[in-house]
C-alpha atoms as a PDB file:
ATOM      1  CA  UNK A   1     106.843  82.970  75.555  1.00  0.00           C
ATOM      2  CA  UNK A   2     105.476  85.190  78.175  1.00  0.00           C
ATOM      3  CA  UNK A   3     106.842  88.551  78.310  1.00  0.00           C
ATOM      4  CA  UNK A   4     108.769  89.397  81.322  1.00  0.00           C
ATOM      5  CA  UNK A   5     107.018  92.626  82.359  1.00  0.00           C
ATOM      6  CA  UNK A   6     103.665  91.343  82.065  1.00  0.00           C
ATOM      7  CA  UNK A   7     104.917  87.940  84.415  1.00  0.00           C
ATOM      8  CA  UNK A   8     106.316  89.974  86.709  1.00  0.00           C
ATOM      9  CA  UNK A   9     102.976  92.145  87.046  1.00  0.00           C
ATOM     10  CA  UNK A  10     101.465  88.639  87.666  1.00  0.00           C
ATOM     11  CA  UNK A  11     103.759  87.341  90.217  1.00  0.00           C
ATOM     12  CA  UNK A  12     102.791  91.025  92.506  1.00  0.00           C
ATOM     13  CA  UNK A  13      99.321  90.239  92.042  1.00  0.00           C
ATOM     14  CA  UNK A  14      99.598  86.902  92.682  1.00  0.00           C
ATOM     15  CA  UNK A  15     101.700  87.660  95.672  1.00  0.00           C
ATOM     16  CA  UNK A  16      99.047  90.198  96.543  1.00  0.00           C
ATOM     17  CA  UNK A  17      96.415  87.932  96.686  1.00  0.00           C
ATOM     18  CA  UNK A  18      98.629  85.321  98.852  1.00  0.00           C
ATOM     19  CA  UNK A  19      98.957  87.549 101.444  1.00  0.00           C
ATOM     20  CA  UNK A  20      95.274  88.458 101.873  1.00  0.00           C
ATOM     21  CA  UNK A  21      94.023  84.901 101.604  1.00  0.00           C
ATOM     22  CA  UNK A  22      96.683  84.866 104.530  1.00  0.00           C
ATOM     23  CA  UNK A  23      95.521  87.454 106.544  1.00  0.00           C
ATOM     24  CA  UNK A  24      91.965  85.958 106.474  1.00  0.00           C
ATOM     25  CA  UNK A  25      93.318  82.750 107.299  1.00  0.00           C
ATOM     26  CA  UNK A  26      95.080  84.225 110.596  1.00  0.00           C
ATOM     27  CA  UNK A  27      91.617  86.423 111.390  1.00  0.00           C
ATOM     28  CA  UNK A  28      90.020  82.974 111.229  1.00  0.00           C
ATOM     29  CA  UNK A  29      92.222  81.886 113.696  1.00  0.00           C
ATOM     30  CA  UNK A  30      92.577  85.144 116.085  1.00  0.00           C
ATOM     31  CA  UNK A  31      88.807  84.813 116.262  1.00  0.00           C
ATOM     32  CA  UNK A  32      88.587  88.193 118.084  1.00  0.00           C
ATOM     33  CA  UNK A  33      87.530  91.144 116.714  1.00  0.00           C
ATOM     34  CA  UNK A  34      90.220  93.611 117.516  1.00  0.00           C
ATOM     35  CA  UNK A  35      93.260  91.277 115.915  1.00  0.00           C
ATOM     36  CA  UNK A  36      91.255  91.002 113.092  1.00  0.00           C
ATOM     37  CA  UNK A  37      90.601  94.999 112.669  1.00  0.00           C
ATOM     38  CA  UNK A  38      94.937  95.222 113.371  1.00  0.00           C
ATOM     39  CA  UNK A  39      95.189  92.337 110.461  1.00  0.00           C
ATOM     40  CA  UNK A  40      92.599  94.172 108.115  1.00  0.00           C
ATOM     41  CA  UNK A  41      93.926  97.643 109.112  1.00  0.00           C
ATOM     42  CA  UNK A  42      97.930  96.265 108.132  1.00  0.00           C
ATOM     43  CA  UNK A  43      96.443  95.147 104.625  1.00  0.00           C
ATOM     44  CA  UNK A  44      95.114  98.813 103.861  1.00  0.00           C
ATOM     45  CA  UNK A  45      99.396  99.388 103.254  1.00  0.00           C
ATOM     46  CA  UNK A  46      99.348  96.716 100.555  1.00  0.00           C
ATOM     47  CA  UNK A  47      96.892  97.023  98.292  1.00  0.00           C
ATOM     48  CA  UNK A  48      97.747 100.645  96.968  1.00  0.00           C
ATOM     49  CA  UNK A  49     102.007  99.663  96.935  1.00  0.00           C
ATOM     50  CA  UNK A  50     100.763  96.651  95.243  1.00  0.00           C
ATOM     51  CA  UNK A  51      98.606  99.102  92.398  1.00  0.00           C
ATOM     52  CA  UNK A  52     101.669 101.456  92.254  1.00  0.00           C
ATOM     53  CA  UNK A  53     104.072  99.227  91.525  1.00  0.00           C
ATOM     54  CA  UNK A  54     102.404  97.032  89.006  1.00  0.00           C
ATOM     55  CA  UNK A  55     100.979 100.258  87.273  1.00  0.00           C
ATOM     56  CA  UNK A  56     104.681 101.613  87.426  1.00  0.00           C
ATOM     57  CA  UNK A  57     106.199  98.498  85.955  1.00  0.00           C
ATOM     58  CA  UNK A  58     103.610  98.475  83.235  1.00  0.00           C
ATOM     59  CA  UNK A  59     104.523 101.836  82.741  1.00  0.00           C
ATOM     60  CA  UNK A  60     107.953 101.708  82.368  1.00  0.00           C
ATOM     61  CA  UNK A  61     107.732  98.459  79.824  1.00  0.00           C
ATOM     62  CA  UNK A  62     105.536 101.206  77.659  1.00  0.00           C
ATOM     63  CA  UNK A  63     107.498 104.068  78.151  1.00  0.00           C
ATOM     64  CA  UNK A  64     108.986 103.426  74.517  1.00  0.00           C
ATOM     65  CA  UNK A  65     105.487 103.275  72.854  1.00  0.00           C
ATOM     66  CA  UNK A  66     103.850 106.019  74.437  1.00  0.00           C
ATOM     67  CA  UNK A  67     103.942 109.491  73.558  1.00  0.00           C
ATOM     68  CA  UNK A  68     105.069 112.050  76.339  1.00  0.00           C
ATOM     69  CA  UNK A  69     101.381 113.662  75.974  1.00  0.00           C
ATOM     70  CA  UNK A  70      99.901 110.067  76.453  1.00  0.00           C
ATOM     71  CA  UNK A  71     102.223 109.050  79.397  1.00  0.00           C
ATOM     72  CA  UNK A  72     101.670 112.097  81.261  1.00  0.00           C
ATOM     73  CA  UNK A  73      97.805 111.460  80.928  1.00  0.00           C
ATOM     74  CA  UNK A  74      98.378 108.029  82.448  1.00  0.00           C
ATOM     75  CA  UNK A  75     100.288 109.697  85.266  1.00  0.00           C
ATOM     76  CA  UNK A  76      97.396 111.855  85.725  1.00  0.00           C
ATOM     77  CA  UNK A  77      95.000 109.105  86.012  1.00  0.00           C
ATOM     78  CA  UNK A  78      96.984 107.169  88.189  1.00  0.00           C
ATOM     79  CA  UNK A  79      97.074 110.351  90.746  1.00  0.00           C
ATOM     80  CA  UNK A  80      93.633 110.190  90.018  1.00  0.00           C
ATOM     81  CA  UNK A  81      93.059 106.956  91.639  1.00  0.00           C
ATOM     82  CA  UNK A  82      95.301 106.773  94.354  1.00  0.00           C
ATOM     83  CA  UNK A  83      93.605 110.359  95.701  1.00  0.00           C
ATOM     84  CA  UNK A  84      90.807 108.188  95.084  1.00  0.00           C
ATOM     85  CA  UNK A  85      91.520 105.441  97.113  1.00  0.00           C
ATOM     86  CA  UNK A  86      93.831 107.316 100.021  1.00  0.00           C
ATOM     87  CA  UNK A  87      91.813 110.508 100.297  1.00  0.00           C
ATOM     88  CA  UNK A  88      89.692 110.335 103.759  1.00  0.00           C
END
């Protein structure tokens, strides 16, 4: 039996992925440069909600096994990488 915190990780990423074979898919058809810069640009928003909440979810179906110490080093990390990935 899959667990239901791990499937529902799954099912965002899967979602995830939907939507940017969609977005490729509707750049295809656009075929002009600026749409597909507005399409690409509008994916920039999902990839880091789709990170935080998976990574929260995860997080909260640990939050009994961890240790504060260790869960408020995984917070860290996380902050880590989304200044990582949203710092200009």
């Amino acid at each position: 039996m899959i667990n239901k915190i791990v499937m529902t990780m799954a099912s965002l990423r899967l979602m995830s992925g939907t939507i940017e074979i969609c977005a490729a898919l509707l750049m295809l058809r656009l075929n002009q440069i600026d749409k597909a810069l507005v399409v690409n640009s509008s994916l920039a928003l999902v990839g880091p909600l789709v990170l935080i909440a998976t990574t929260t979810i995860g997080l909260v179906g640990l939050s009994d096994k961890l240790s504060p110490s260790k869960f408020i080093w995984v917070a860290v990390g996380v902050c880590c990488l989304m200044i990582g990935i949203l710092k200009k």
